[in-house]
N, C-alpha and C. Protein backbone atom coordinates (compact mmCIF):
# COMPACT_ATOMS: atom_id res chain seq x y z
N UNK A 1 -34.20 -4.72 45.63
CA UNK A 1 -33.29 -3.60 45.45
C UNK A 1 -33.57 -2.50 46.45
N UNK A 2 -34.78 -2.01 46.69
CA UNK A 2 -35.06 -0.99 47.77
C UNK A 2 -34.78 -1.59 48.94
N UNK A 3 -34.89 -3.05 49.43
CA UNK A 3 -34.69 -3.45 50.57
C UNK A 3 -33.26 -3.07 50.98
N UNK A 4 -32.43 -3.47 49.70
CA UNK A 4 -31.02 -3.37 50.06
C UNK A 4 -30.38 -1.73 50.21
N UNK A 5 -31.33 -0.88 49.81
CA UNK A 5 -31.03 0.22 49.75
C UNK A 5 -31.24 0.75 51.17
N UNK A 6 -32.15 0.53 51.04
CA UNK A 6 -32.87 0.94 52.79
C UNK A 6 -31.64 0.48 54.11
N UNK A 7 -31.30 -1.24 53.73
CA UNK A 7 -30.70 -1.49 54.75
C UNK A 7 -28.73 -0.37 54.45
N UNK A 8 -28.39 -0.68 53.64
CA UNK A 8 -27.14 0.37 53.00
C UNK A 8 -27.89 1.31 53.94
N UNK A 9 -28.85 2.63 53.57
CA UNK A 9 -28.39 3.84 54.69
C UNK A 9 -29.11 3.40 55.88
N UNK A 10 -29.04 2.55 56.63
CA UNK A 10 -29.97 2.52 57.95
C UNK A 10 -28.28 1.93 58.65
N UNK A 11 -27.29 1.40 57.87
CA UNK A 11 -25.81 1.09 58.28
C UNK A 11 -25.56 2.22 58.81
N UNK A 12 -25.36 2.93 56.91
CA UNK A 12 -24.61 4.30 57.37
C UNK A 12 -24.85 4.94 57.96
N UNK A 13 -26.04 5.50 58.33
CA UNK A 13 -26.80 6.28 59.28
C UNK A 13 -26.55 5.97 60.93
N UNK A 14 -26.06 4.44 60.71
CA UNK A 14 -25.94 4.02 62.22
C UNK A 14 -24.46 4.52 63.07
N UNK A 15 -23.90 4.13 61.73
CA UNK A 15 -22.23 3.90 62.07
C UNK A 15 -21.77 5.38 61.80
N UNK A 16 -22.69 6.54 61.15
CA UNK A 16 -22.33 7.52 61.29
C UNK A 16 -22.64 8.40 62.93
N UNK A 17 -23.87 8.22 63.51
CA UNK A 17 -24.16 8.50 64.68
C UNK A 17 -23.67 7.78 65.62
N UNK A 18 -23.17 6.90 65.53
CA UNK A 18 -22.64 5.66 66.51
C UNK A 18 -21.69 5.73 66.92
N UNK A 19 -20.58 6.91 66.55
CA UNK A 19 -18.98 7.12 66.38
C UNK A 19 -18.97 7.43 68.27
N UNK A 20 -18.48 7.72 68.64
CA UNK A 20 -18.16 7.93 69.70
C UNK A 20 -17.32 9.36 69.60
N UNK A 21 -17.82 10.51 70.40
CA UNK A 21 -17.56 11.68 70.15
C UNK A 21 -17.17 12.45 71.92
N UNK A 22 -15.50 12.77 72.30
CA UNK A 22 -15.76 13.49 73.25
C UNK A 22 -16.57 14.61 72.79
N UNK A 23 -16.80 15.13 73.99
CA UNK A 23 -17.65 16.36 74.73
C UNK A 23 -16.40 17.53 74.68
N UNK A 24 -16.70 18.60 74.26
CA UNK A 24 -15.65 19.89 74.57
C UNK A 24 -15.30 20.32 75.59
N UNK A 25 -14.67 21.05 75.63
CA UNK A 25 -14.25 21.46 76.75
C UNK A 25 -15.45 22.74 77.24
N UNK A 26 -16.01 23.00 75.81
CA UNK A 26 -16.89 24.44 76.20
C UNK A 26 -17.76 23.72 76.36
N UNK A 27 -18.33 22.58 75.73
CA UNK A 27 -19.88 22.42 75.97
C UNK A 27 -19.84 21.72 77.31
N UNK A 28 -19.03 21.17 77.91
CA UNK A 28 -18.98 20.39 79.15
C UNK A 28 -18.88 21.70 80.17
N UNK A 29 -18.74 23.02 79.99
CA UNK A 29 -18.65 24.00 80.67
C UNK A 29 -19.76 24.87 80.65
N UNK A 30 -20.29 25.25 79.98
CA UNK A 30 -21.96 25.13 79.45
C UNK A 30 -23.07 24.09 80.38
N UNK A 31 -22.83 22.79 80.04
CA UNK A 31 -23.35 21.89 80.97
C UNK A 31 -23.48 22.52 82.68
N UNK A 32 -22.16 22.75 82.62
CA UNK A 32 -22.04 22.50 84.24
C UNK A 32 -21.95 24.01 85.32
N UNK A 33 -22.33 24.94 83.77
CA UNK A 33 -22.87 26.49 84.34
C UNK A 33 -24.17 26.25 84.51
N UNK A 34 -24.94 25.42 83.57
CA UNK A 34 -26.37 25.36 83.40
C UNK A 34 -26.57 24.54 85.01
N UNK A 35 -26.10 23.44 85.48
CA UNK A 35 -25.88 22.94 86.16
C UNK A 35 -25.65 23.54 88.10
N UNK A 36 -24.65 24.06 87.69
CA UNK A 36 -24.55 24.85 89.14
C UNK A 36 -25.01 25.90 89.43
N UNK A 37 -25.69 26.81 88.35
CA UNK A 37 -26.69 27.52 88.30
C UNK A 37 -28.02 27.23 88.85
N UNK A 38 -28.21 26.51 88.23
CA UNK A 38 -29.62 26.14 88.72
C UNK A 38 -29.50 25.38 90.68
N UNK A 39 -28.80 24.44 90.93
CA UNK A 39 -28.25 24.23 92.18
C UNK A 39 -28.27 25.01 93.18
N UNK A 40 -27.33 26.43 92.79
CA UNK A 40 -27.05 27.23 93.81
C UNK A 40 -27.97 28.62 94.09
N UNK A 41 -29.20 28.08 93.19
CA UNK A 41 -29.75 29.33 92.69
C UNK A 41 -29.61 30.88 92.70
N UNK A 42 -28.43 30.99 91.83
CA UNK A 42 -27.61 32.39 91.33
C UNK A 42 -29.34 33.06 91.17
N UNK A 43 -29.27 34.44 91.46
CA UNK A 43 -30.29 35.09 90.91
C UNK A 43 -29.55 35.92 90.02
N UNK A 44 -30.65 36.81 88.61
CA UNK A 44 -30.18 37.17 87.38
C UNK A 44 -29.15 38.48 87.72
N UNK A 45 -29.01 39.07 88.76
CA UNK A 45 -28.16 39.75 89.22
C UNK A 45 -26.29 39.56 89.61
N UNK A 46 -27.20 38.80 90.47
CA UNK A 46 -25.55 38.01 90.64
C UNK A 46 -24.81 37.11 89.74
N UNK A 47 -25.24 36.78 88.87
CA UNK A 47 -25.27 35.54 88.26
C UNK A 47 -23.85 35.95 87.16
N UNK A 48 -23.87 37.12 86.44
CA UNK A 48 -22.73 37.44 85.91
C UNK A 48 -21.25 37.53 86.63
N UNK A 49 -21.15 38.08 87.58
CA UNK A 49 -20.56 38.29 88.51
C UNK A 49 -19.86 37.02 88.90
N UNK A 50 -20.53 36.31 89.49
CA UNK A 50 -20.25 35.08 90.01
C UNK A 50 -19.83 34.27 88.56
N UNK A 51 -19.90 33.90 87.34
CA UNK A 51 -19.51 33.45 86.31
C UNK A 51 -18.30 34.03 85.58
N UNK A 52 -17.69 35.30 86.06
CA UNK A 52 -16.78 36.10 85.55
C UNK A 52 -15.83 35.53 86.18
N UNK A 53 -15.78 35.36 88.02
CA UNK A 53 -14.95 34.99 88.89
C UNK A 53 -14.62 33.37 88.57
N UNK A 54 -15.69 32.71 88.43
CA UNK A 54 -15.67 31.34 88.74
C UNK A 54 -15.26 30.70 87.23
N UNK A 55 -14.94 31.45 86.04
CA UNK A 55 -14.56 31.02 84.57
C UNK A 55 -12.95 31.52 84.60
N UNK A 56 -12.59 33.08 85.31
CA UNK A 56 -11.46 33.03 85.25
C UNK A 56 -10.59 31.76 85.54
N UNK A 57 -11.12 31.31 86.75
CA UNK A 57 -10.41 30.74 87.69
C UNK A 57 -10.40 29.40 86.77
N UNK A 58 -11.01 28.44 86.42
CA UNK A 58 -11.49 27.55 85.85
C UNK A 58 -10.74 27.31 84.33
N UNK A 59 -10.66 28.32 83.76
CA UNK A 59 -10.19 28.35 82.38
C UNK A 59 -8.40 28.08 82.45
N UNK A 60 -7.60 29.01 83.84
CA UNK A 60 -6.30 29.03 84.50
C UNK A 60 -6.18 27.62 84.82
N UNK A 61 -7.34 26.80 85.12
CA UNK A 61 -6.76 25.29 85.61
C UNK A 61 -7.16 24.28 84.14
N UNK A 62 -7.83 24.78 83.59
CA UNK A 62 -7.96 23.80 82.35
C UNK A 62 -6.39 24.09 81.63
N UNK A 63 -6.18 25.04 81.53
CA UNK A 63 -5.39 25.27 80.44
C UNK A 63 -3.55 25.34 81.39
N UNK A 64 -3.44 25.26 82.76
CA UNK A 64 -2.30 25.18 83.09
C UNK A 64 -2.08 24.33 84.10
N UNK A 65 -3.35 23.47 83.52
CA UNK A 65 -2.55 22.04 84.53
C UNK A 65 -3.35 21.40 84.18
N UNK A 66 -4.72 21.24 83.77
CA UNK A 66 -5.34 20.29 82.90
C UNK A 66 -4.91 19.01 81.67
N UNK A 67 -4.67 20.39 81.19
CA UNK A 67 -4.12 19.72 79.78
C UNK A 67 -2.53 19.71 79.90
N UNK A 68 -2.05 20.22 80.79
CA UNK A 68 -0.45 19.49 80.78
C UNK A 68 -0.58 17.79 81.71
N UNK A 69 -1.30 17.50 82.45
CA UNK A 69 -1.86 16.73 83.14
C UNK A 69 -1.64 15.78 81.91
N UNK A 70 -2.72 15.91 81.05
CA UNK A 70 -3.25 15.18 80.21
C UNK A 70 -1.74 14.62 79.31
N UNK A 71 -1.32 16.19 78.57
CA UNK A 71 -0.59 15.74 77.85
C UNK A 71 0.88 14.90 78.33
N UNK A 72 1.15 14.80 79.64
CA UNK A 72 2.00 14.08 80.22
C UNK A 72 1.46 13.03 80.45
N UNK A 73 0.16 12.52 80.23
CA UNK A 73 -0.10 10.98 80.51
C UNK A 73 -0.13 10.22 79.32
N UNK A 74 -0.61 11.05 78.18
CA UNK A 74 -0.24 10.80 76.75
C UNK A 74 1.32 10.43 76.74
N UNK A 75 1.68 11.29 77.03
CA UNK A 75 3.25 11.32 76.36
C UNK A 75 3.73 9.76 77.20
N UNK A 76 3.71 10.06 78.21
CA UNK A 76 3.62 8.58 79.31
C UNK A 76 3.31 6.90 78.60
N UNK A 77 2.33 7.31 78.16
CA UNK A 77 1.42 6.03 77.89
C UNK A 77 2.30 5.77 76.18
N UNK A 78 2.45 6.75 75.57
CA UNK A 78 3.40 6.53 74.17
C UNK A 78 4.61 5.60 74.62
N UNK A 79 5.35 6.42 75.77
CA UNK A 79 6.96 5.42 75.92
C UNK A 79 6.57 4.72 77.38
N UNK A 80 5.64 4.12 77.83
CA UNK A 80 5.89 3.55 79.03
C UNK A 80 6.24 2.20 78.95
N UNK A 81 6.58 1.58 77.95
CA UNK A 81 7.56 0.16 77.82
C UNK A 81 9.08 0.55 77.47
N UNK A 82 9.19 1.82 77.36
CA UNK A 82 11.16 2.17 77.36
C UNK A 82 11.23 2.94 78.14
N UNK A 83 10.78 3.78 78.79
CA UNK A 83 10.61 5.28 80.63
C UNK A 83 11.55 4.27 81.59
N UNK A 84 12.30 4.83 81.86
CA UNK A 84 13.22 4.22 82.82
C UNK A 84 12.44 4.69 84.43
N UNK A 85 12.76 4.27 85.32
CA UNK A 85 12.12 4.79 86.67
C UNK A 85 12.24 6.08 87.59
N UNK A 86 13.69 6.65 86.57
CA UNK A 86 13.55 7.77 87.04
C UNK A 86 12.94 8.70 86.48
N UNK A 87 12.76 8.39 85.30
CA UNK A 87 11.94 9.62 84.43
C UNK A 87 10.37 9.31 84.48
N UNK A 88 9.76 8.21 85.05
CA UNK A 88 8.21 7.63 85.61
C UNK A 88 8.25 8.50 86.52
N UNK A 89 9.06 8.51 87.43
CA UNK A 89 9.39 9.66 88.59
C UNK A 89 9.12 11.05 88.63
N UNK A 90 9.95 11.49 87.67
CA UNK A 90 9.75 12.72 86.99
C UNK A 90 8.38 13.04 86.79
N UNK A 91 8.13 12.12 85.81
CA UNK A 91 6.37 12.72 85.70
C UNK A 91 5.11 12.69 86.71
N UNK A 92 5.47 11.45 87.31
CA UNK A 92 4.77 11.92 88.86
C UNK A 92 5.02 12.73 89.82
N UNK A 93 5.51 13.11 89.73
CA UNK A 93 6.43 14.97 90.59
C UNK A 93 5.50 15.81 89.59
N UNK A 94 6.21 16.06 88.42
CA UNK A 94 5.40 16.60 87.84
C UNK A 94 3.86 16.94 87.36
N UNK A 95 3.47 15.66 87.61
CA UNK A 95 1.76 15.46 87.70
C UNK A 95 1.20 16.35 88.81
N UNK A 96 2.04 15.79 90.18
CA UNK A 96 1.37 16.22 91.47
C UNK A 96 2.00 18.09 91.80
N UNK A 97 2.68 18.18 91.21
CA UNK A 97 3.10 19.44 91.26
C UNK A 97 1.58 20.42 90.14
N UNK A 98 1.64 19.85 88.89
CA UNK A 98 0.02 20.50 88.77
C UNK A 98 -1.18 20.05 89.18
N UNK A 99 -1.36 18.92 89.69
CA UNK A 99 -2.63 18.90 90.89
C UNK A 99 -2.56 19.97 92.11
N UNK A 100 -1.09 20.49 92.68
CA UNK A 100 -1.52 20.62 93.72
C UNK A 100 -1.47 22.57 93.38
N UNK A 101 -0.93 22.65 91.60
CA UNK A 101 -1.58 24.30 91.28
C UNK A 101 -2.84 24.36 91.16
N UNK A 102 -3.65 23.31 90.41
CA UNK A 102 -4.92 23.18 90.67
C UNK A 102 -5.48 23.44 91.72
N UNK A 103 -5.45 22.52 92.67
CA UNK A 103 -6.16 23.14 94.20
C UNK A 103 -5.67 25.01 95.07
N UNK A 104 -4.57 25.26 94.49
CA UNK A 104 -4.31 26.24 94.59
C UNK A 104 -4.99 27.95 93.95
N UNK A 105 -5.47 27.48 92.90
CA UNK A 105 -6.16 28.09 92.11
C UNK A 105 -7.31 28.14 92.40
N UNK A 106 -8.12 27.18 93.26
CA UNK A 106 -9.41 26.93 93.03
C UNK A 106 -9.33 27.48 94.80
N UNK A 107 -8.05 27.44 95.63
CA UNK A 107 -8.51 28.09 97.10
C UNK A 107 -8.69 29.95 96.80
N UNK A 108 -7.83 30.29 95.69
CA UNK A 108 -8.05 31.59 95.14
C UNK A 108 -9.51 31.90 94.63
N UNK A 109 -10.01 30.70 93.42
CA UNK A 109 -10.97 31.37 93.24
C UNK A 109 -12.24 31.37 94.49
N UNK A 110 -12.19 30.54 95.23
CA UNK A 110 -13.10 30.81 96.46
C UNK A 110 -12.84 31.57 97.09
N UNK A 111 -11.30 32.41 97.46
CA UNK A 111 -11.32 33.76 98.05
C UNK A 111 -11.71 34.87 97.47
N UNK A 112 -11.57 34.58 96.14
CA UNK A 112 -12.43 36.10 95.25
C UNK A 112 -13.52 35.99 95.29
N UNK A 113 -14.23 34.62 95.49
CA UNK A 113 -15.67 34.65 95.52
C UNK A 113 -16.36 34.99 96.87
N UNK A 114 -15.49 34.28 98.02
CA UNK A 114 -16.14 35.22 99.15
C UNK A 114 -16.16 36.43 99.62
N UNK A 115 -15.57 37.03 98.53
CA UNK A 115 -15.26 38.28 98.61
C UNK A 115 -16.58 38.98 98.27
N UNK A 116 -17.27 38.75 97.34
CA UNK A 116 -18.47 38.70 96.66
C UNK A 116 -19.89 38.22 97.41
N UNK A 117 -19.80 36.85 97.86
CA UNK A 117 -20.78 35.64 97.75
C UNK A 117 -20.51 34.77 99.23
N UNK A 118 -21.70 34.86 99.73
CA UNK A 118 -21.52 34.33 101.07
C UNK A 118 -20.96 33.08 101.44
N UNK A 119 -20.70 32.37 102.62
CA UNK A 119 -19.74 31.41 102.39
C UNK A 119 -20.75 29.91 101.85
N UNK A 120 -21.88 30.00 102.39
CA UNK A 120 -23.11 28.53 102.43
C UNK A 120 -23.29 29.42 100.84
N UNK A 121 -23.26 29.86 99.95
CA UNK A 121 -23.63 29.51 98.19
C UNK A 121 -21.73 29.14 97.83
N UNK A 122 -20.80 29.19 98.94
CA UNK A 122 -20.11 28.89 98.37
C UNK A 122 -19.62 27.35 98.21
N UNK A 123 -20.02 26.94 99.41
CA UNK A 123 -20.02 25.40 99.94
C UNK A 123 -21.20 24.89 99.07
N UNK A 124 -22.26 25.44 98.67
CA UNK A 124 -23.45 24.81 97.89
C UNK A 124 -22.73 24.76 96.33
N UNK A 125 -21.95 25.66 95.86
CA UNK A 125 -21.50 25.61 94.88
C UNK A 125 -20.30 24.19 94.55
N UNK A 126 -19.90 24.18 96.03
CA UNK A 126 -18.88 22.82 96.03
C UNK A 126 -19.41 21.92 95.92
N UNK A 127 -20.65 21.61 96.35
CA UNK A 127 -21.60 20.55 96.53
C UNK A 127 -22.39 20.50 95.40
N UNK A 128 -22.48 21.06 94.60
CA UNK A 128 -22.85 21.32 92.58
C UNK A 128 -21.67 20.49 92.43
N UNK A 129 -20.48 20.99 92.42
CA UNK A 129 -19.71 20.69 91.51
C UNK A 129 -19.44 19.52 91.59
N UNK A 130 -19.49 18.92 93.19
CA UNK A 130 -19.28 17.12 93.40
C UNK A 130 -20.20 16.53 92.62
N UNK A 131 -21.61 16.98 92.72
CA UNK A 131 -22.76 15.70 92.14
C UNK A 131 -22.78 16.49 90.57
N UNK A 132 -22.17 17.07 89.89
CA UNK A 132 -22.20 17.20 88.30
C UNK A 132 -21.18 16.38 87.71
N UNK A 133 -20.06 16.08 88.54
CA UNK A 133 -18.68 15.39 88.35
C UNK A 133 -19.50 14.13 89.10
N UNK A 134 -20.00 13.73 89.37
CA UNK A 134 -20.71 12.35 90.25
C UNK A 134 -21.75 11.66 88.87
N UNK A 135 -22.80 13.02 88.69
CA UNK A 135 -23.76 12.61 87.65
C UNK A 135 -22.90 12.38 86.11
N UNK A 136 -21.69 13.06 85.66
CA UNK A 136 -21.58 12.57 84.50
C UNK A 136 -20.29 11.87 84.52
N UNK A 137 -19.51 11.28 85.60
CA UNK A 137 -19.08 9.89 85.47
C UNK A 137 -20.81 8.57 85.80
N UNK A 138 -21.53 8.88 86.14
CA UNK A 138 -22.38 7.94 86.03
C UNK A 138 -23.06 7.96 84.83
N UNK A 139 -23.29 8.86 83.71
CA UNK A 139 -23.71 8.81 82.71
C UNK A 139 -23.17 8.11 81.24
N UNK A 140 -21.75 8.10 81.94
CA UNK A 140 -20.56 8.16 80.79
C UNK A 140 -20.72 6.36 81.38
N UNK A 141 -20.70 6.03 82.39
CA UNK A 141 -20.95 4.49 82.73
C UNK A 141 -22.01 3.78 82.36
N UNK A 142 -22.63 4.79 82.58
CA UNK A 142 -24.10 3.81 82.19
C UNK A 142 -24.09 4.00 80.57
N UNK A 143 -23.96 4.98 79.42
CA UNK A 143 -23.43 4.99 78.03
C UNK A 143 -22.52 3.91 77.89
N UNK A 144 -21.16 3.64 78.60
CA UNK A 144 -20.18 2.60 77.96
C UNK A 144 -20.88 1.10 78.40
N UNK A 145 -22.10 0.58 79.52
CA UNK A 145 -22.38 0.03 79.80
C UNK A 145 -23.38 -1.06 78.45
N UNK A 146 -24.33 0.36 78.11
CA UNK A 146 -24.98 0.34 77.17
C UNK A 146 -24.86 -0.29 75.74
N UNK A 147 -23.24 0.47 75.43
CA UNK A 147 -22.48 -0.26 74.29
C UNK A 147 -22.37 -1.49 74.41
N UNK A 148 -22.18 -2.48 75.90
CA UNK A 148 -21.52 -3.71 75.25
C UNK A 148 -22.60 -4.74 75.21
């Protein structure tokens, strides 16, 4: 009877931690302050400053082309066995029309920042942001790897 008990929560316990859980949007932003922080080594001075500029900017592309991004590939992937080719069309116009506010946003926030912040912490900051986007698609691979 205890055996069977034991094995009962060593299940539940499994299949409760085992779920598969995205990451937020804040804590993945968190991550990757902790992250390019340390990289570009902000000192405790600058460090607000430079996080005020670089969250405005950041929060404008999550939220106005991120997630319309997203939610048009959703919506996509719901009807893409009845989407006729012109309306596939449509949404790829539309996709690349917020990719290319994205990059637009992000040539802004590097002009407010050099406004501030010399140009080599600004290129070091680009070079954070490639290998944090490098390190956690390799983490997220080596995790789904793990699973099978």
């Amino acid at each position: 009877m205890n055996k069977l008990l034991i094995i009962m929560i060593m299940l539940f316990l499994n299949s409760s931690f085992g779920q598969k859980r995205k990451m937020s949007f804040e804590r993945l932003k968190a991550l990757k302050m902790s992250y390019i922080t340390e990289k570009i080594g902000l000192n405790a001075a600058d460090e607000p400053l430079f996080w005020e500029i670089y969250d405005r900017y950041e929060m404008r592309i999550y939220v106005d082309c991120r997630k319309k991004i997203k939610n048009l590939r959703r919506t996509y992937m719901k009807s893409r066995d009845s989407i006729s080719n012109n309306e596939a069309l449509e949404v790829i116009q539309k996709i690349n029309e917020l990719e290319q506010y994205a990059l637009r946003l992000k040539e802004e926030r590097d002009k407010s920042l050099l406004k501030k912040f010399s140009a080599n912490l600004i290129l070091e900051m680009h070079r954070a942001e490639y290998h944090f986007n490098r390190d956690m698609v390799y983490k997220m691979k080596k995790k789904d790897d793990f699973k099978k």
